[in-house]
Protein backbone atom coordinates (compact mmCIF):
# COMPACT_ATOMS: atom_id res chain seq x y z
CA UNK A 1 0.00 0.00 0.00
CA UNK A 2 2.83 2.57 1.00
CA UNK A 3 4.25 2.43 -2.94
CA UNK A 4 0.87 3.67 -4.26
CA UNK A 5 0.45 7.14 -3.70
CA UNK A 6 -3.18 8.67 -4.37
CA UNK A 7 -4.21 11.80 -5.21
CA UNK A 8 -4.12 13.15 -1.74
CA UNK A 9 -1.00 11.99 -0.69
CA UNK A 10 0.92 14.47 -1.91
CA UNK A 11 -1.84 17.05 0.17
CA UNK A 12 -1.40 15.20 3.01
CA UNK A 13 2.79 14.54 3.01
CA UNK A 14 3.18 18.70 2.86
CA UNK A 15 0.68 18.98 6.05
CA UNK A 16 2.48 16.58 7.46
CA UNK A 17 5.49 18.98 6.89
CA UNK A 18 3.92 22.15 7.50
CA UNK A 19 3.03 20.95 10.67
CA UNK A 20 6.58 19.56 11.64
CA UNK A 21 7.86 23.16 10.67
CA UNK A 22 5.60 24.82 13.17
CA UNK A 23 5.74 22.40 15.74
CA UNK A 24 9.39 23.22 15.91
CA UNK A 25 8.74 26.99 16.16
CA UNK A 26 5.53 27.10 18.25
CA UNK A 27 6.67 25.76 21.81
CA UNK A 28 2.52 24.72 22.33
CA UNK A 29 2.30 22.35 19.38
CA UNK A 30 3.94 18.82 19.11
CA UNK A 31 5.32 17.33 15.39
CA UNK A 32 1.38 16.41 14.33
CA UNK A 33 0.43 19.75 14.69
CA UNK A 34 -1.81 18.95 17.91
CA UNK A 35 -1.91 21.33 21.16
CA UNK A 36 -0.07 20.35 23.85
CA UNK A 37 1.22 21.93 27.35
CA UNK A 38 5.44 22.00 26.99
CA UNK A 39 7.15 20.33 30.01
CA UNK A 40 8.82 23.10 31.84
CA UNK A 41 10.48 20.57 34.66
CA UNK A 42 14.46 21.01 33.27
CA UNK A 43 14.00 24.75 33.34
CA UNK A 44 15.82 26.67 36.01
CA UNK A 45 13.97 28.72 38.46
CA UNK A 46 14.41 32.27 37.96
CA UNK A 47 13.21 35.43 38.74
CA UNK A 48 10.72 36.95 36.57
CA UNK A 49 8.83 39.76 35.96
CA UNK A 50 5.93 40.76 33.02
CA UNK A 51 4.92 43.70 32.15
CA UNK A 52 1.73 44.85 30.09
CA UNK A 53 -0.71 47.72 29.41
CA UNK A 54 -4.06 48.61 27.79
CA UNK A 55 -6.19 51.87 27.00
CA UNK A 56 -9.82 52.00 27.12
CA UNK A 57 -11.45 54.79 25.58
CA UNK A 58 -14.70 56.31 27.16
CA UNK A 59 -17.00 59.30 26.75
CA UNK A 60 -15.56 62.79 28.48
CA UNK A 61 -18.91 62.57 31.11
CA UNK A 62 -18.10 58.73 31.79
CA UNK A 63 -14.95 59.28 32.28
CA UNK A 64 -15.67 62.31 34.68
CA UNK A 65 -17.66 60.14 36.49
CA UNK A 66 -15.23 57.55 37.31
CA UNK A 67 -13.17 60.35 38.56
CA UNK A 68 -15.20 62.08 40.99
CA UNK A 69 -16.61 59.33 42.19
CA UNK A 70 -19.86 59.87 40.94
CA UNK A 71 -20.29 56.31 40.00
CA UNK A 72 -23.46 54.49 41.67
CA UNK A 73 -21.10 51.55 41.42
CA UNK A 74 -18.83 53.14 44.27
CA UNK A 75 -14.97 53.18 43.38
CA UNK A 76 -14.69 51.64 39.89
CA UNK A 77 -10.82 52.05 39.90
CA UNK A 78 -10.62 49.97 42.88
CA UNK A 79 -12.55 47.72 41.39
CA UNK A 80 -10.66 47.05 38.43
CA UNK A 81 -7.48 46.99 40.12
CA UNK A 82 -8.67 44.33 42.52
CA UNK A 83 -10.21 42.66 38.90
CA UNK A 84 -6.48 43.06 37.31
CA UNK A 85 -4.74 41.26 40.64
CA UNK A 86 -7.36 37.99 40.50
CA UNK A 87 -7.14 37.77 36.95
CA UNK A 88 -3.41 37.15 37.25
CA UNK A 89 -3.67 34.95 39.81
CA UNK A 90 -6.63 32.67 37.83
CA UNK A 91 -4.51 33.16 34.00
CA UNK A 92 -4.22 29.32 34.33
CA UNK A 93 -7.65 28.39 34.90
CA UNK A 94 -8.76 31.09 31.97
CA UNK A 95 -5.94 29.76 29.34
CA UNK A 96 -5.70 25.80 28.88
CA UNK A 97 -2.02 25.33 28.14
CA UNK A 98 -1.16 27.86 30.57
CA UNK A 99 1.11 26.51 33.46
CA UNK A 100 -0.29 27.73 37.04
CA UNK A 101 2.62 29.82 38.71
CA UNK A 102 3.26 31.17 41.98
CA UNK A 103 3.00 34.89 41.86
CA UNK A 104 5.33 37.10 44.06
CA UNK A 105 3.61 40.22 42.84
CA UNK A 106 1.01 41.93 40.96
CA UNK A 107 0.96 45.38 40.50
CA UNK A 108 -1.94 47.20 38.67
CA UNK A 109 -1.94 50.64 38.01
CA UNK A 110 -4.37 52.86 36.24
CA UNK A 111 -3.97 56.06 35.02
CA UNK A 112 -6.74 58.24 33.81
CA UNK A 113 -5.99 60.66 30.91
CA UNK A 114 -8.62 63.39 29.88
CA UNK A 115 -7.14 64.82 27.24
CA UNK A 116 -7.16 61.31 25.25
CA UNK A 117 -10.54 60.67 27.55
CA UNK A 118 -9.43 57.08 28.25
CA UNK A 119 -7.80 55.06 30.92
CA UNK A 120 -4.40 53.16 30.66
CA UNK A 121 -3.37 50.20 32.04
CA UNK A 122 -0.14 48.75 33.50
CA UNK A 123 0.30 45.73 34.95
CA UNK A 124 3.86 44.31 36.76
CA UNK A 125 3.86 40.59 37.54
CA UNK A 126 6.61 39.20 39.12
CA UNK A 127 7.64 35.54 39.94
CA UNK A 128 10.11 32.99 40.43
CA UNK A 129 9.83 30.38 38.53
CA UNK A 130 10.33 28.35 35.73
CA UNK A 131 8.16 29.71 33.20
CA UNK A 132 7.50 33.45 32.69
CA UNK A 133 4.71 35.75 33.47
CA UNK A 134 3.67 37.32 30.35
CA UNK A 135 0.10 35.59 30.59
CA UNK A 136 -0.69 36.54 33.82
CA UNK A 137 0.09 40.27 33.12
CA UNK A 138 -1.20 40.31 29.70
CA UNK A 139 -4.90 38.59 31.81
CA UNK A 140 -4.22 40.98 34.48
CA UNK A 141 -5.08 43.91 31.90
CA UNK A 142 -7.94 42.46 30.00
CA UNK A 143 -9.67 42.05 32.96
CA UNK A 144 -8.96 45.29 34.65
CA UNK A 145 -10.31 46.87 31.15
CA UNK A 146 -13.31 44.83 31.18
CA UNK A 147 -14.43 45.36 34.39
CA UNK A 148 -14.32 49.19 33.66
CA UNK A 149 -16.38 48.45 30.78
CA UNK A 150 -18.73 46.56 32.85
CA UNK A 151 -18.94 49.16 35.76
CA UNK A 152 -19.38 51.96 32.94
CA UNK A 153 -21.50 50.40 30.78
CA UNK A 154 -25.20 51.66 31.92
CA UNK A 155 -23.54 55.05 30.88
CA UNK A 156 -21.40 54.12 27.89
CA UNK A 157 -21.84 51.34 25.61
CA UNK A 158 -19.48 52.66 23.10
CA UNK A 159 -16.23 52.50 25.26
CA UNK A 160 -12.95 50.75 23.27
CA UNK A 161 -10.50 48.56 25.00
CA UNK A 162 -7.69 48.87 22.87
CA UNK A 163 -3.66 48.57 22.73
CA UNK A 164 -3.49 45.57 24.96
CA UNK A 165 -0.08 44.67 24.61
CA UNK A 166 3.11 42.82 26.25
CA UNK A 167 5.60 46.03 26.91
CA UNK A 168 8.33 43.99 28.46
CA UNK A 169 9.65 40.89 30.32
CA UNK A 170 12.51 39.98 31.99
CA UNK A 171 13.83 36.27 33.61
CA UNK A 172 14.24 32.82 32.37
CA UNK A 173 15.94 30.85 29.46
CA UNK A 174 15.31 33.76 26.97
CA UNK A 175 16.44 36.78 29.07
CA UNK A 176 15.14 40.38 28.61
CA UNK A 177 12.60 41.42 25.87
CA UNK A 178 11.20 44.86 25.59
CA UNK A 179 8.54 45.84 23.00
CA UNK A 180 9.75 48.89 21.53
């Protein structure tokens, strides 16, 4: 049977290849192209740290509101902050191939701008371990966004979460990376 070669084989021999080229490059994929979680056991423990942001845009009254407290809500920013901390600490239940870590830190900070009528976000994870952060940060700030959306929304349905984004990361096998 393995001398005759149909009209699909040919299809199926360059998926078979495609996939062994990405498996090699994507760290989450094995040689058949399947998911998989990578075995992180060799890798040394290190100190690491994530860092990530956000904007979310809002209307000039909503955003006036969050900052005078004039919320019914009560203290949105406190809200999402405490949002952005549990996030990172649940980024493993949220993403399936994503190893639970021990985190030493989480620090969310949100800064309102009015001229740009928005919010930004910055989150700082920090661990030591043997896999990095970046998913837990990059959680962290989804989730702090959201929940200003979701505290905001009876005012302002047109809000934009936007510019999510690793900034930098520091720690492990692959050493320092900064998004410049």
């Amino acid at each position: 049977m393995s001398s005759v070669r149909g009209k699909g084989s040919t299809k199926t021999s360059r998926r078979a290849a495609t996939s062994t080229r990405v498996a090699e490059k994507l760290t989450h994929v094995n040689a058949a192209g399947e998911a998989r979680m990578v075995d992180v056991g060799a890798k040394a423990v290190t100190r690491r740290e994530a860092m990530a942001a956000g904007t979310i845009r809002m209307q000039r009254e909503t955003l006036r509101l969050v900052l005078t407290g004039g919320h019914k809500k009560g203290d949105v920013l406190a809200a999402a902050r405490i949002a952005g901390i549990m996030a990172a600490k649940k980024t493993a239940e949220l993403i399936p191939l994503c190893h639970p870590i021990v985190l030493t830190a989480v620090d969310v900070t949100l800064q309102p701008d009015e001229t740009a009528s928005a919010i930004h976000c910055q989150v700082t994870v920090r661990t030591s371990g043997q896999t990095g952060a970046e998913m837990e940060a990059l959680a962290a700030v989804q989730l702090a966004l959201l929940t200003l959306y979701d505290m905001c929304k009876a005012v302002d349905r047109s809000m934009v979460m936007t510019d999510i984004r690793l900034l930098a990361k520091s720690g492990g096998r692959s050493g320092n990376w900064l998004n410049v």
